[in-house]
PDB file of N, CA and C in Angstrom:
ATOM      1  N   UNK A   1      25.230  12.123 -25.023  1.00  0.00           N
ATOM      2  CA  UNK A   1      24.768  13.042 -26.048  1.00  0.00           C
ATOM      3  C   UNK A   1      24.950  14.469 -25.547  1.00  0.00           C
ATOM      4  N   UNK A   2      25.202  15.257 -26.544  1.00  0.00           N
ATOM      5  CA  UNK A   2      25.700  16.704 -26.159  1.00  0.00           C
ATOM      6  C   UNK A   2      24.167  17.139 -25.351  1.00  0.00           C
ATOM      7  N   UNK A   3      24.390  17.963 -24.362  1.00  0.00           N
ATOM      8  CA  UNK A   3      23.079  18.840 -23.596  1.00  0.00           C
ATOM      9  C   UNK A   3      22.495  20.010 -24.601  1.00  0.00           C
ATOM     10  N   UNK A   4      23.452  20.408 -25.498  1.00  0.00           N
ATOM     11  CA  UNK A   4      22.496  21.137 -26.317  1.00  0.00           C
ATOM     12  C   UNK A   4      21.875  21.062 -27.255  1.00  0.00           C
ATOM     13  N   UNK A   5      22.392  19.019 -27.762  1.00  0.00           N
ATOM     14  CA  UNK A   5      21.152  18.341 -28.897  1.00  0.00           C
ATOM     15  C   UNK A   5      20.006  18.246 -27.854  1.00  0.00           C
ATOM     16  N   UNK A   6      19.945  17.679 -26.618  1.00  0.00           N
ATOM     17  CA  UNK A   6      19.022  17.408 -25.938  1.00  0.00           C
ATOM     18  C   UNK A   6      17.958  18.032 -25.963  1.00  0.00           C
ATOM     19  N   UNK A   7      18.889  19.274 -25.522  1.00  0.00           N
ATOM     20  CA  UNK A   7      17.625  20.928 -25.669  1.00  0.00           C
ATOM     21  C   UNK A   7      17.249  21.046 -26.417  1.00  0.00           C
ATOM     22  N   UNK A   8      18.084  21.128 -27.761  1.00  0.00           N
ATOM     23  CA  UNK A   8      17.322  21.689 -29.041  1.00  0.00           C
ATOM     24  C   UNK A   8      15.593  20.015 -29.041  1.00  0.00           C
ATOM     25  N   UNK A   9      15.894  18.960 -28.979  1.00  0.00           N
ATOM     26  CA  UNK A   9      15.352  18.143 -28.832  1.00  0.00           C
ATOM     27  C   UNK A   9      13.984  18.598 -28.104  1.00  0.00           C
ATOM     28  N   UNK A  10      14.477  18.521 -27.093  1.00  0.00           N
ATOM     29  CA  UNK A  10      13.326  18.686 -26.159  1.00  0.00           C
ATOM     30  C   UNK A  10      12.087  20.435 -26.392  1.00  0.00           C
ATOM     31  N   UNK A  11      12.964  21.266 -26.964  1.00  0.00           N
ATOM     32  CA  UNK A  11      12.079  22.221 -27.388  1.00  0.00           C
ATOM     33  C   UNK A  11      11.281  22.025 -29.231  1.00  0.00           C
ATOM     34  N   UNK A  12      12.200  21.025 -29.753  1.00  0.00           N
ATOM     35  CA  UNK A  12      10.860  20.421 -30.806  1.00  0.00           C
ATOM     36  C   UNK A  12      10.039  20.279 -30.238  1.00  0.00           C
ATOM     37  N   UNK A  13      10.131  19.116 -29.181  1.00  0.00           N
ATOM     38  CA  UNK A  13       9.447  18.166 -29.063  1.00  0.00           C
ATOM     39  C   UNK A  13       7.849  19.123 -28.580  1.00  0.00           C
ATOM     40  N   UNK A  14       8.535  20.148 -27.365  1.00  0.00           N
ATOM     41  CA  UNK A  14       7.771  21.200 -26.393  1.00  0.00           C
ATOM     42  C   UNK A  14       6.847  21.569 -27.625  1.00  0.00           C
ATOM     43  N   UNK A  15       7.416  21.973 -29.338  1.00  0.00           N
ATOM     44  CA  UNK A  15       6.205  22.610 -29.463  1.00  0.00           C
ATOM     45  C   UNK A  15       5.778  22.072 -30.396  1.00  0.00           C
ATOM     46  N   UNK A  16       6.081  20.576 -30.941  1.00  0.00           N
ATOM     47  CA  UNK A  16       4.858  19.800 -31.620  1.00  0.00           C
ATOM     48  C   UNK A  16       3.675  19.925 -30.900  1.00  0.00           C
ATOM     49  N   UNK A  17       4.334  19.674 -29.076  1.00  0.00           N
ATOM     50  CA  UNK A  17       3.010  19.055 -28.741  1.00  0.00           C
ATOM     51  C   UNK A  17       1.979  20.778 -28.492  1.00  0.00           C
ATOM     52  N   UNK A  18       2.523  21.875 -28.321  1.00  0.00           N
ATOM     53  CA  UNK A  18       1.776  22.982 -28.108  1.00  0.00           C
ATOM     54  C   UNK A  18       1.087  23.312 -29.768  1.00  0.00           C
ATOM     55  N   UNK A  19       2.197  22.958 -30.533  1.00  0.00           N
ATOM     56  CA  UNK A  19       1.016  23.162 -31.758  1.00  0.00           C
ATOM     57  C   UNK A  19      -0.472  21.892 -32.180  1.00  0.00           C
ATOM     58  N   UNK A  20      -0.041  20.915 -31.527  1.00  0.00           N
ATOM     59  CA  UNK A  20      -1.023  19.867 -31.789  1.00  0.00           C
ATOM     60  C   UNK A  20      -1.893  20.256 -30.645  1.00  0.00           C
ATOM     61  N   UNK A  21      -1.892  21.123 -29.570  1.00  0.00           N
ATOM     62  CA  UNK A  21      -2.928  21.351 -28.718  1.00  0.00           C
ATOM     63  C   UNK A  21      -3.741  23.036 -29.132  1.00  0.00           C
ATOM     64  N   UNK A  22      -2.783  23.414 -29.732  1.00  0.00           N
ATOM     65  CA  UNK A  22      -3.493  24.665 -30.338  1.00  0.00           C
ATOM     66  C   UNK A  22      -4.494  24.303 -31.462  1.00  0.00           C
ATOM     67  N   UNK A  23      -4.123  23.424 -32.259  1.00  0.00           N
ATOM     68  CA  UNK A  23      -4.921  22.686 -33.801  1.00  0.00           C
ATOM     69  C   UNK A  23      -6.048  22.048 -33.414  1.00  0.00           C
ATOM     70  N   UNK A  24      -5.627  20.596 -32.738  1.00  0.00           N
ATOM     71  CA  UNK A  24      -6.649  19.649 -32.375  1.00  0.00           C
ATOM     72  C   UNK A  24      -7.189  19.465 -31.606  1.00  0.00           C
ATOM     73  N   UNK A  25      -6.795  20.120 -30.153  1.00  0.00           N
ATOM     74  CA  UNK A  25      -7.288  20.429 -29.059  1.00  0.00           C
ATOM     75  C   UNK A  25      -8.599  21.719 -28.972  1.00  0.00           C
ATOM     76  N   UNK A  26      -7.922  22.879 -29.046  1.00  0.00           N
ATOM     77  CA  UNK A  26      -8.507  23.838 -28.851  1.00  0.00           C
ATOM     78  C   UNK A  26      -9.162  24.784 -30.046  1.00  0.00           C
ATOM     79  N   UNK A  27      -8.311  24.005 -31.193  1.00  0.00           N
ATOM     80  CA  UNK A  27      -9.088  24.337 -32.777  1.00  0.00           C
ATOM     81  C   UNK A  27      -8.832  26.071 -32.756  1.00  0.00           C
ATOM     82  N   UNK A  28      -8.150  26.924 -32.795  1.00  0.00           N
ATOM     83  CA  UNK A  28      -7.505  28.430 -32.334  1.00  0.00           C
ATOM     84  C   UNK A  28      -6.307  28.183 -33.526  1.00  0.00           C
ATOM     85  N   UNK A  29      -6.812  29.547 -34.326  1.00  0.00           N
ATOM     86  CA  UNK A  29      -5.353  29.288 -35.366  1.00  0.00           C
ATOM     87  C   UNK A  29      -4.062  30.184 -34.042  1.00  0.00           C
ATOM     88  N   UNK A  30      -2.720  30.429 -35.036  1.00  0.00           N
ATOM     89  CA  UNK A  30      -2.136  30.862 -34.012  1.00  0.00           C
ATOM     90  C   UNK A  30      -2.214  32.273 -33.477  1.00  0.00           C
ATOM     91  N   UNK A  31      -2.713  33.320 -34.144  1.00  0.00           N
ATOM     92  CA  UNK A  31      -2.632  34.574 -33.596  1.00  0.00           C
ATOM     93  C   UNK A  31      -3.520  34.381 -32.311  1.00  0.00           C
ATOM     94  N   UNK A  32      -4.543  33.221 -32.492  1.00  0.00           N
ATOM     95  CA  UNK A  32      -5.765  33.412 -30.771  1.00  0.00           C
ATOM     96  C   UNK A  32      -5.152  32.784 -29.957  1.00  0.00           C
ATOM     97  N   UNK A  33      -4.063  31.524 -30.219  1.00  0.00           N
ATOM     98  CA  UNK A  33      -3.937  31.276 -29.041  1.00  0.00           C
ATOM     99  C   UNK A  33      -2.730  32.258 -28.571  1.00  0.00           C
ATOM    100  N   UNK A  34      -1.636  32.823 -29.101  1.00  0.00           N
ATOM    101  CA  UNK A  34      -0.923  34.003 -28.920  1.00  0.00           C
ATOM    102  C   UNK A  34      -1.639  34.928 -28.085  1.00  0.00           C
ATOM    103  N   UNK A  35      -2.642  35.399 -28.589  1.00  0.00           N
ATOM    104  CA  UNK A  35      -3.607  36.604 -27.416  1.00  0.00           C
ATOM    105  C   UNK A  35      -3.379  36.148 -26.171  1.00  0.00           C
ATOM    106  N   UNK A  36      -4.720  34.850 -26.040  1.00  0.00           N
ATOM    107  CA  UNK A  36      -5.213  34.279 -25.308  1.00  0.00           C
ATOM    108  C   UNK A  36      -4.036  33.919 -24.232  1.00  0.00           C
ATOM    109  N   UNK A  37      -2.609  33.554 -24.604  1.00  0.00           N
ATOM    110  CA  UNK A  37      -1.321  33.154 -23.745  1.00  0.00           C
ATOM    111  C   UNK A  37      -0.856  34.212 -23.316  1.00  0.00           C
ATOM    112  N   UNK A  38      -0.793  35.561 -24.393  1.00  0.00           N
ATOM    113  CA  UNK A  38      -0.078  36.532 -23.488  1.00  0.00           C
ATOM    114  C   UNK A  38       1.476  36.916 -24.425  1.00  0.00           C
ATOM    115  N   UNK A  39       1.434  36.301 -25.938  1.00  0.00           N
ATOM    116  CA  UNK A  39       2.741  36.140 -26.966  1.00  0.00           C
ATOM    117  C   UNK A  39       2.440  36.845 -27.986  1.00  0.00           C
ATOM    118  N   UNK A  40       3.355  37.089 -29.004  1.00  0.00           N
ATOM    119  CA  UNK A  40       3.062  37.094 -30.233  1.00  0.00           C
ATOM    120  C   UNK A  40       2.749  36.304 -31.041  1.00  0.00           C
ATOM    121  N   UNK A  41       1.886  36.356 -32.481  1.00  0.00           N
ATOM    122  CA  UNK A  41       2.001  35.197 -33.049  1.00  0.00           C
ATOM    123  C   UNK A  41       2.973  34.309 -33.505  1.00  0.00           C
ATOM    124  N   UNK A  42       4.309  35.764 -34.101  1.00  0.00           N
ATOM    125  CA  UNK A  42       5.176  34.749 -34.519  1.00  0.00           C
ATOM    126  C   UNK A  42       6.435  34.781 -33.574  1.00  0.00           C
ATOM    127  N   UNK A  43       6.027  35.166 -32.318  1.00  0.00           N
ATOM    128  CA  UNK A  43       6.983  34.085 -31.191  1.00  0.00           C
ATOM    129  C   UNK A  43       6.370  32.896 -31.354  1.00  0.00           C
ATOM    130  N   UNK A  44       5.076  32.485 -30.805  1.00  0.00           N
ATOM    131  CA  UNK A  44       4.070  31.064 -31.176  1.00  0.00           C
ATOM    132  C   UNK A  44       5.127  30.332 -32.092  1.00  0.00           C
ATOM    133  N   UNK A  45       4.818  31.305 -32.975  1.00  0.00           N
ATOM    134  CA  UNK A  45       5.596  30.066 -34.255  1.00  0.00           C
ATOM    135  C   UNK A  45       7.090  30.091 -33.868  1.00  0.00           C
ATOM    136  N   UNK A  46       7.832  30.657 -33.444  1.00  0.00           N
ATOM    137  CA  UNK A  46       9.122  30.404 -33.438  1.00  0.00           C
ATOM    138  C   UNK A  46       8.831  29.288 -32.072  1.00  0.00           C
ATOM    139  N   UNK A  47       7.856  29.212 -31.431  1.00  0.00           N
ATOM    140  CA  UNK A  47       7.939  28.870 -30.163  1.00  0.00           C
ATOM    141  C   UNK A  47       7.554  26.955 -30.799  1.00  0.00           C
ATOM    142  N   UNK A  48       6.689  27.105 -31.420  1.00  0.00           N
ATOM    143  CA  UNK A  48       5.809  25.660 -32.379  1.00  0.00           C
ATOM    144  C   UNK A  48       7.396  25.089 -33.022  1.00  0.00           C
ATOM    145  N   UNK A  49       7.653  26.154 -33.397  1.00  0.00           N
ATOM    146  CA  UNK A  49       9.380  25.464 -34.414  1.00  0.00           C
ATOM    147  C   UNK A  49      10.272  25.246 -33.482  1.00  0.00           C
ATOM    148  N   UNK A  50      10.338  25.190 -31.938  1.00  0.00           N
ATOM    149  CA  UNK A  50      11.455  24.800 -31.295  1.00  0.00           C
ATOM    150  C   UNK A  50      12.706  25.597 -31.435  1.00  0.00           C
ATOM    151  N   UNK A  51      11.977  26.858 -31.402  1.00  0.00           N
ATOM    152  CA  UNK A  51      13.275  27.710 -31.628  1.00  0.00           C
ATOM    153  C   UNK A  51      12.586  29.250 -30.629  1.00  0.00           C
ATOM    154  N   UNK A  52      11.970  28.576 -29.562  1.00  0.00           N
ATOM    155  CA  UNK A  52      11.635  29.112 -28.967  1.00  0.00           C
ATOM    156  C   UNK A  52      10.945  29.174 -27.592  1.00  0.00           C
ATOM    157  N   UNK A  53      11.515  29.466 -26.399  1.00  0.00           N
ATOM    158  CA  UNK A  53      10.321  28.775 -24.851  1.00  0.00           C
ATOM    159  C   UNK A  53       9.342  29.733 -24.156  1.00  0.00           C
ATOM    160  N   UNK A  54       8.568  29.200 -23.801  1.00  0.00           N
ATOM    161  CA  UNK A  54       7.169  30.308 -23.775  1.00  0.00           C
ATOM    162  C   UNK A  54       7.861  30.634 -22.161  1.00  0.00           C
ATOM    163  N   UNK A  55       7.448  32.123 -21.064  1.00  0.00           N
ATOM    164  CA  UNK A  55       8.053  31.852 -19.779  1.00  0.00           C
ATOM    165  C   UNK A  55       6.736  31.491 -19.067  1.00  0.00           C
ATOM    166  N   UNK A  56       7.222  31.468 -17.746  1.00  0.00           N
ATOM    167  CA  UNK A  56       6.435  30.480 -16.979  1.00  0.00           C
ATOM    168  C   UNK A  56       4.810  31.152 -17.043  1.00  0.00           C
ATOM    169  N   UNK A  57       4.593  32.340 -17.093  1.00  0.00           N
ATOM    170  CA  UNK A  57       3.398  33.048 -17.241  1.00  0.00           C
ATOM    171  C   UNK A  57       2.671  32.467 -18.202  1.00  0.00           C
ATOM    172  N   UNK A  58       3.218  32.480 -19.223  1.00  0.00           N
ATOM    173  CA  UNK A  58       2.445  32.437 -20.624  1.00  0.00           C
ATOM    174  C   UNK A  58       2.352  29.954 -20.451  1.00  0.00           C
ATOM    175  N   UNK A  59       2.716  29.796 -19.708  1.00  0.00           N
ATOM    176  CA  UNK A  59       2.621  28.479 -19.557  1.00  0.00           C
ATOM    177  C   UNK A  59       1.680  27.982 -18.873  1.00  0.00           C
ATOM    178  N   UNK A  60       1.365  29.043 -17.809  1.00  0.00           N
ATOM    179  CA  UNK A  60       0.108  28.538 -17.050  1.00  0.00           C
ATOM    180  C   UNK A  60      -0.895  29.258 -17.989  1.00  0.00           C
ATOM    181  N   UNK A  61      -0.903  30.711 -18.578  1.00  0.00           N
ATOM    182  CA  UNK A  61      -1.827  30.662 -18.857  1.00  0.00           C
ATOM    183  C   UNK A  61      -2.554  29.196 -20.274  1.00  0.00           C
ATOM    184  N   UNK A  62      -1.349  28.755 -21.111  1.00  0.00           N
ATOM    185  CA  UNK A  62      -1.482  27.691 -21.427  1.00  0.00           C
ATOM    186  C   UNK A  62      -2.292  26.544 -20.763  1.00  0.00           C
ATOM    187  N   UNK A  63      -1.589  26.302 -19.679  1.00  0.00           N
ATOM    188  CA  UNK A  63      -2.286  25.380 -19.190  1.00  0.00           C
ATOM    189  C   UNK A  63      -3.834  25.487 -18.478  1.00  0.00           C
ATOM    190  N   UNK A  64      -3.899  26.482 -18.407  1.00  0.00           N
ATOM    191  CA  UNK A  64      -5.377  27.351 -17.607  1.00  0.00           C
ATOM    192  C   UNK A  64      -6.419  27.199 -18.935  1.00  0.00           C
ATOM    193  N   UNK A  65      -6.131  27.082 -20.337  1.00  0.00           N
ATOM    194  CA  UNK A  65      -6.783  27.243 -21.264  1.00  0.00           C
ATOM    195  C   UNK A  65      -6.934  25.447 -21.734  1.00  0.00           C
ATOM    196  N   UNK A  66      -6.463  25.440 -21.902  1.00  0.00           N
ATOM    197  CA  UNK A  66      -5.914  23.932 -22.476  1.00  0.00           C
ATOM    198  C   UNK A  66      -6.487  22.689 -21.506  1.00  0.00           C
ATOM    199  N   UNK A  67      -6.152  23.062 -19.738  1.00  0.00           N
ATOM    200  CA  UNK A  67      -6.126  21.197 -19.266  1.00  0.00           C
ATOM    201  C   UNK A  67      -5.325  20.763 -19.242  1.00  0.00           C
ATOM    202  N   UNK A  68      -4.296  21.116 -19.593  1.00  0.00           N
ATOM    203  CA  UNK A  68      -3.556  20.222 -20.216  1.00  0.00           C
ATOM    204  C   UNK A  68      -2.397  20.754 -18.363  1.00  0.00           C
ATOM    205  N   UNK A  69      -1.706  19.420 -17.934  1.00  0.00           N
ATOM    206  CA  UNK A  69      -0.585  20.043 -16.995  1.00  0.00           C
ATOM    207  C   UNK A  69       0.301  20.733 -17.700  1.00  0.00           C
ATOM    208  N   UNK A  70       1.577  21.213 -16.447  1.00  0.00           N
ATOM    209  CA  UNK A  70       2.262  21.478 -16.968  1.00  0.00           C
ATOM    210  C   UNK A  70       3.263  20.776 -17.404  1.00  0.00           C
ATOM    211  N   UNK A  71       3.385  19.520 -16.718  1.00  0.00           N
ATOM    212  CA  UNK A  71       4.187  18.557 -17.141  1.00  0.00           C
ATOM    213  C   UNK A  71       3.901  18.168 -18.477  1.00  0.00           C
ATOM    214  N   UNK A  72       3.018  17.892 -19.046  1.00  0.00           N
ATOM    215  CA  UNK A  72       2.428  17.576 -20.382  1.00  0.00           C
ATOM    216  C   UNK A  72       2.950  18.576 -20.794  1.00  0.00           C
ATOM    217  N   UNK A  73       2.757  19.557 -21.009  1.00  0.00           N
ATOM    218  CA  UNK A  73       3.518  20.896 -21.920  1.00  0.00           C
ATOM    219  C   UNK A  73       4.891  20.838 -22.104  1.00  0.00           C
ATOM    220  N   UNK A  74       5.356  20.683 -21.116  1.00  0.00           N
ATOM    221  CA  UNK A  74       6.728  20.933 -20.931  1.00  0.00           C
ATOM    222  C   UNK A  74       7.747  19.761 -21.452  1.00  0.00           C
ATOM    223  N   UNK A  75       7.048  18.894 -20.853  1.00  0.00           N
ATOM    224  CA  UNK A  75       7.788  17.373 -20.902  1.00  0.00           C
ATOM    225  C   UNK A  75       7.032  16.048 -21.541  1.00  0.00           C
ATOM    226  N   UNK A  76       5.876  16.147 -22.024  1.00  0.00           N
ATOM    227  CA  UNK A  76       5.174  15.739 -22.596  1.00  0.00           C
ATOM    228  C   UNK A  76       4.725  14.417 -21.688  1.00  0.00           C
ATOM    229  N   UNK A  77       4.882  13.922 -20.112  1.00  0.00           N
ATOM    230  CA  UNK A  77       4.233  13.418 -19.198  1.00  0.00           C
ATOM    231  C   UNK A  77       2.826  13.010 -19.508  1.00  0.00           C
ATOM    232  N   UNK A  78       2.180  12.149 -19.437  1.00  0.00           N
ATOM    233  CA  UNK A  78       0.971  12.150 -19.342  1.00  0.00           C
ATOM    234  C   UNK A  78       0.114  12.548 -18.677  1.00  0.00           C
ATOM    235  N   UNK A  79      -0.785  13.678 -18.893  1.00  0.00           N
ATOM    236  CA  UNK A  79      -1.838  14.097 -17.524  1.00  0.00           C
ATOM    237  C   UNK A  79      -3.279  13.402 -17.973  1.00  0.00           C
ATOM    238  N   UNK A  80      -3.573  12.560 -18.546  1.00  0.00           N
ATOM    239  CA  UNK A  80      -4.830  11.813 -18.918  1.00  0.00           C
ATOM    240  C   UNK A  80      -5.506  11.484 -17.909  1.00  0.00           C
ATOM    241  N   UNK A  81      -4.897  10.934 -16.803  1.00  0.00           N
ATOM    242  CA  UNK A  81      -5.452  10.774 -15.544  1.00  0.00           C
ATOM    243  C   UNK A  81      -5.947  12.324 -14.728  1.00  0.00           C
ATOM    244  N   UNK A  82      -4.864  13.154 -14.954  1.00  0.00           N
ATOM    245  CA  UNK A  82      -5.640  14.435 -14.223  1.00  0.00           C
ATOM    246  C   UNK A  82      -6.544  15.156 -14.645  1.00  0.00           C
ATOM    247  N   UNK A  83      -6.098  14.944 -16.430  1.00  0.00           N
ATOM    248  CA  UNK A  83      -6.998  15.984 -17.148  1.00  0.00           C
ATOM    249  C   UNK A  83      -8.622  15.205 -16.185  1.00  0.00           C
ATOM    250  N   UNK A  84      -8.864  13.710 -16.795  1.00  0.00           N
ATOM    251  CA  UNK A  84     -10.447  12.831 -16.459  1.00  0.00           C
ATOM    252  C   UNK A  84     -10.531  13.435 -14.994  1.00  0.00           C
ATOM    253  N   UNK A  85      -9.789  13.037 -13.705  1.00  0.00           N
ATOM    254  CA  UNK A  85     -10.089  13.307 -12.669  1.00  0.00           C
ATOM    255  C   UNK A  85     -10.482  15.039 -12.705  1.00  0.00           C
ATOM    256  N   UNK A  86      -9.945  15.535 -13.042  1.00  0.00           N
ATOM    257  CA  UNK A  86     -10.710  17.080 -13.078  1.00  0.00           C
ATOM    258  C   UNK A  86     -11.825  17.562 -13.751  1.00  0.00           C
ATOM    259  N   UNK A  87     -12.068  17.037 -15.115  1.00  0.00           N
ATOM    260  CA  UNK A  87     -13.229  17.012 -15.435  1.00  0.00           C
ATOM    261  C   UNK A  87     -14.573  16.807 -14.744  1.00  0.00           C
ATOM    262  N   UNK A  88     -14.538  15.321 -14.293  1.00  0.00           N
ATOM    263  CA  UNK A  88     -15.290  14.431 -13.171  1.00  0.00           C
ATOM    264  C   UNK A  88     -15.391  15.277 -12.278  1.00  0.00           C
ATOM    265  N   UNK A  89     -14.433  16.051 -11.076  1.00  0.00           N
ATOM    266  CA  UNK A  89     -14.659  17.126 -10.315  1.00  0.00           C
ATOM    267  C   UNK A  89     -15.386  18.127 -10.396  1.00  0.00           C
ATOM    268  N   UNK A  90     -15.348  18.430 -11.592  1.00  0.00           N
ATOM    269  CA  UNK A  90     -15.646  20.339 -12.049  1.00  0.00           C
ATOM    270  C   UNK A  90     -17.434  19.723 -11.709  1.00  0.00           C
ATOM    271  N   UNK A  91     -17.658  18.614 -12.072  1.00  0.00           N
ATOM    272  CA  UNK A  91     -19.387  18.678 -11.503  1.00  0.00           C
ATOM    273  C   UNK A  91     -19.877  18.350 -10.403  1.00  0.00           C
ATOM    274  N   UNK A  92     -19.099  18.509  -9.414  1.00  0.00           N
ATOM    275  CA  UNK A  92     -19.230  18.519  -7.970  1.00  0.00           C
ATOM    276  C   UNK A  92     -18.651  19.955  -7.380  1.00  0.00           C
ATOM    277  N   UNK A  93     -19.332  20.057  -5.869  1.00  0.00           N
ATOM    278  CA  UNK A  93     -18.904  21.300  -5.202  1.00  0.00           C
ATOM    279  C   UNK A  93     -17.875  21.195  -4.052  1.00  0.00           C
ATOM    280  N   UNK A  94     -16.646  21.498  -3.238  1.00  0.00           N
ATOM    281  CA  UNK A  94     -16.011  21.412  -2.491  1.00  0.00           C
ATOM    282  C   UNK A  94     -16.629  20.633  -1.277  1.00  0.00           C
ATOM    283  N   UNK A  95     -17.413  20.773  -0.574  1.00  0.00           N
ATOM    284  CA  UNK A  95     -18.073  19.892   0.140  1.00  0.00           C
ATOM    285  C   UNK A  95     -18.114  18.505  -0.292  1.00  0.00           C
ATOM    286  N   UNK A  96     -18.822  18.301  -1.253  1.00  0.00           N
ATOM    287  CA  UNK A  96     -19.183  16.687  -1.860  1.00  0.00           C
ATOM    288  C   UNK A  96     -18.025  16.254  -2.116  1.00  0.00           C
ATOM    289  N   UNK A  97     -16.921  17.148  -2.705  1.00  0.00           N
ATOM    290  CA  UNK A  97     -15.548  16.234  -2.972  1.00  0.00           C
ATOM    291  C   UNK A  97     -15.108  15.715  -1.653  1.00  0.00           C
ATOM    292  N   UNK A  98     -14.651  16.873  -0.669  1.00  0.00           N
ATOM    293  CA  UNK A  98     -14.044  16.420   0.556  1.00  0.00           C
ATOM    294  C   UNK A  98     -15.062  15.195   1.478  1.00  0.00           C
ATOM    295  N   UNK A  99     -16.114  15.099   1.317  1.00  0.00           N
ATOM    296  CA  UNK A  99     -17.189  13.754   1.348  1.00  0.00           C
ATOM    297  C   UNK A  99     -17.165  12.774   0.851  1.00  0.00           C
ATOM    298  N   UNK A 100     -16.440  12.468  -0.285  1.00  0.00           N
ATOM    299  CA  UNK A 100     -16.165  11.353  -1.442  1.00  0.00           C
ATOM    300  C   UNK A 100     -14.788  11.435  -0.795  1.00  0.00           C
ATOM    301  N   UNK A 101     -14.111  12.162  -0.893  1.00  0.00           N
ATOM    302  CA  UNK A 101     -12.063  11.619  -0.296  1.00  0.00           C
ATOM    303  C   UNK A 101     -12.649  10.837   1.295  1.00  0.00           C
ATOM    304  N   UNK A 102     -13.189  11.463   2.001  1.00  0.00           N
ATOM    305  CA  UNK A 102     -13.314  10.700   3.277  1.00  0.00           C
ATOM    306  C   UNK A 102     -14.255   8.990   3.082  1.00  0.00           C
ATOM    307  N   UNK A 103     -14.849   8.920   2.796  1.00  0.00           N
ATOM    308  CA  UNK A 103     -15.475   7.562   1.754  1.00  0.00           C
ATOM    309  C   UNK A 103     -14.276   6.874   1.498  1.00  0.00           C
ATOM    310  N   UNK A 104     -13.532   7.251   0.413  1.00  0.00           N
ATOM    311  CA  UNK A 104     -12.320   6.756  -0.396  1.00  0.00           C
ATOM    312  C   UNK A 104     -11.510   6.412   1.147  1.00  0.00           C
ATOM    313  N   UNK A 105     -11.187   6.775   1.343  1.00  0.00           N
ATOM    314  CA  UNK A 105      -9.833   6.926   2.515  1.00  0.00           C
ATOM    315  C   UNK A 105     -10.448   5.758   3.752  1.00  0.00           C
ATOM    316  N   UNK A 106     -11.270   5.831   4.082  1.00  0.00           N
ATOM    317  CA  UNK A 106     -12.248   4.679   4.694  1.00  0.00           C
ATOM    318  C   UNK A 106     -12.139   3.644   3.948  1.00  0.00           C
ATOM    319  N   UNK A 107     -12.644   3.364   2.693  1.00  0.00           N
ATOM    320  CA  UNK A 107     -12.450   2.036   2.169  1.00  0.00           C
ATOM    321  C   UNK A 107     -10.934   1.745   1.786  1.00  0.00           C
ATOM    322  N   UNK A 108     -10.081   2.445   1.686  1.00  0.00           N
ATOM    323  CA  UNK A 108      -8.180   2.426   1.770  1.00  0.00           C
ATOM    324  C   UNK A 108      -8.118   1.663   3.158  1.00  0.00           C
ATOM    325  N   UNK A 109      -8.751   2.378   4.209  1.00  0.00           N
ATOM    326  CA  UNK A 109      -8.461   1.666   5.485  1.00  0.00           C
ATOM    327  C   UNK A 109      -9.227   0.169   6.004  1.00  0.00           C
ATOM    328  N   UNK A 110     -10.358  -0.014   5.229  1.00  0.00           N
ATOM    329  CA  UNK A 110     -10.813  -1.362   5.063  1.00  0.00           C
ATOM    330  C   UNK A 110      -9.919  -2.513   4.693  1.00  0.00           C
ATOM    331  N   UNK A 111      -9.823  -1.960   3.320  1.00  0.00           N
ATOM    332  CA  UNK A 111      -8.981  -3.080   2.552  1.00  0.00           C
ATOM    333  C   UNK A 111      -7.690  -3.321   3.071  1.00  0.00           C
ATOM    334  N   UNK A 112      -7.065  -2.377   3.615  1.00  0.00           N
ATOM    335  CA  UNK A 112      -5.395  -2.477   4.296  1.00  0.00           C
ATOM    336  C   UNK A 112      -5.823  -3.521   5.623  1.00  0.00           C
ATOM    337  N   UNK A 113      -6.994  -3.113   6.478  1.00  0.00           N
ATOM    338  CA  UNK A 113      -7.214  -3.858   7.794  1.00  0.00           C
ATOM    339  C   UNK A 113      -7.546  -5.271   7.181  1.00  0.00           C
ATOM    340  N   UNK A 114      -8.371  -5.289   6.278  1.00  0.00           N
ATOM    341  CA  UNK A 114      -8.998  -6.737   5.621  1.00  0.00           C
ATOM    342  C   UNK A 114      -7.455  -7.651   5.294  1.00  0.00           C
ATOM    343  N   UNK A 115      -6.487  -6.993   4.714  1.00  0.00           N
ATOM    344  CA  UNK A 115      -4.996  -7.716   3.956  1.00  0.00           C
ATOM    345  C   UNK A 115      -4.416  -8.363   5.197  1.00  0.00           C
ATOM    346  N   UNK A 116      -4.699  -7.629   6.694  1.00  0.00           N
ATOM    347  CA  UNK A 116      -3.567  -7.558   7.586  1.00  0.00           C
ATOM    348  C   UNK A 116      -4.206  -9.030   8.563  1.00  0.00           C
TER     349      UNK A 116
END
């Protein structure tokens, strides 16, 4: 398939999913999430219509707002697992996490010694 159906492809695709996270996600018509990213509104929309790519700035700040990775944005990847695991985090403090990974990593080394 030609590389520039691909593209055109893949930048639909980029901004169904940024308009379905602007709507149903974050409930922001488009001029707020435009502010809030750092765009115009109707780049947004040229950007929502695939006729348009946000640059890497305006992507994190996306993703800084949203949760959402950047792989999910970009490539539509699943971050369901990171989004939950970060959530779950945000109510703990750096200490208690690095206390829970050493726990975790101990019982990794149980079960590997227990197999062997």
């Amino acid at each position: 398939m030609n590389t520039d159906i691909l593209e055109l492809q893949e930048r639909i695709e980029r901004g169904k999913r940024i308009k379905n996270i602007r709507e149903n996600e974050l409930h922001l018509n488009k001029s707020e999430l435009a502010r809030k990213i750092g765009v115009s509104s109707q780049f947004l929309g040229l950007v929502e219509d695939g006729k348009g790519n946000l640059m890497y700035k305006n992507i994190k700040n996306l993703k800084d707002i949203s949760g959402h990775s950047s792989d999910y944005i970009l490539y539509g990847l699943d971050d369901s697992l990171i989004t939950e695991t970060n959530r779950i985090l945000a109510k703990y403090d750096e200490k208690q996490i690095k206390a829970a990974l050493k726990i975790l990593k101990n019982i990794g080394l149980f079960i590997k010694n227990k197999d062997t």
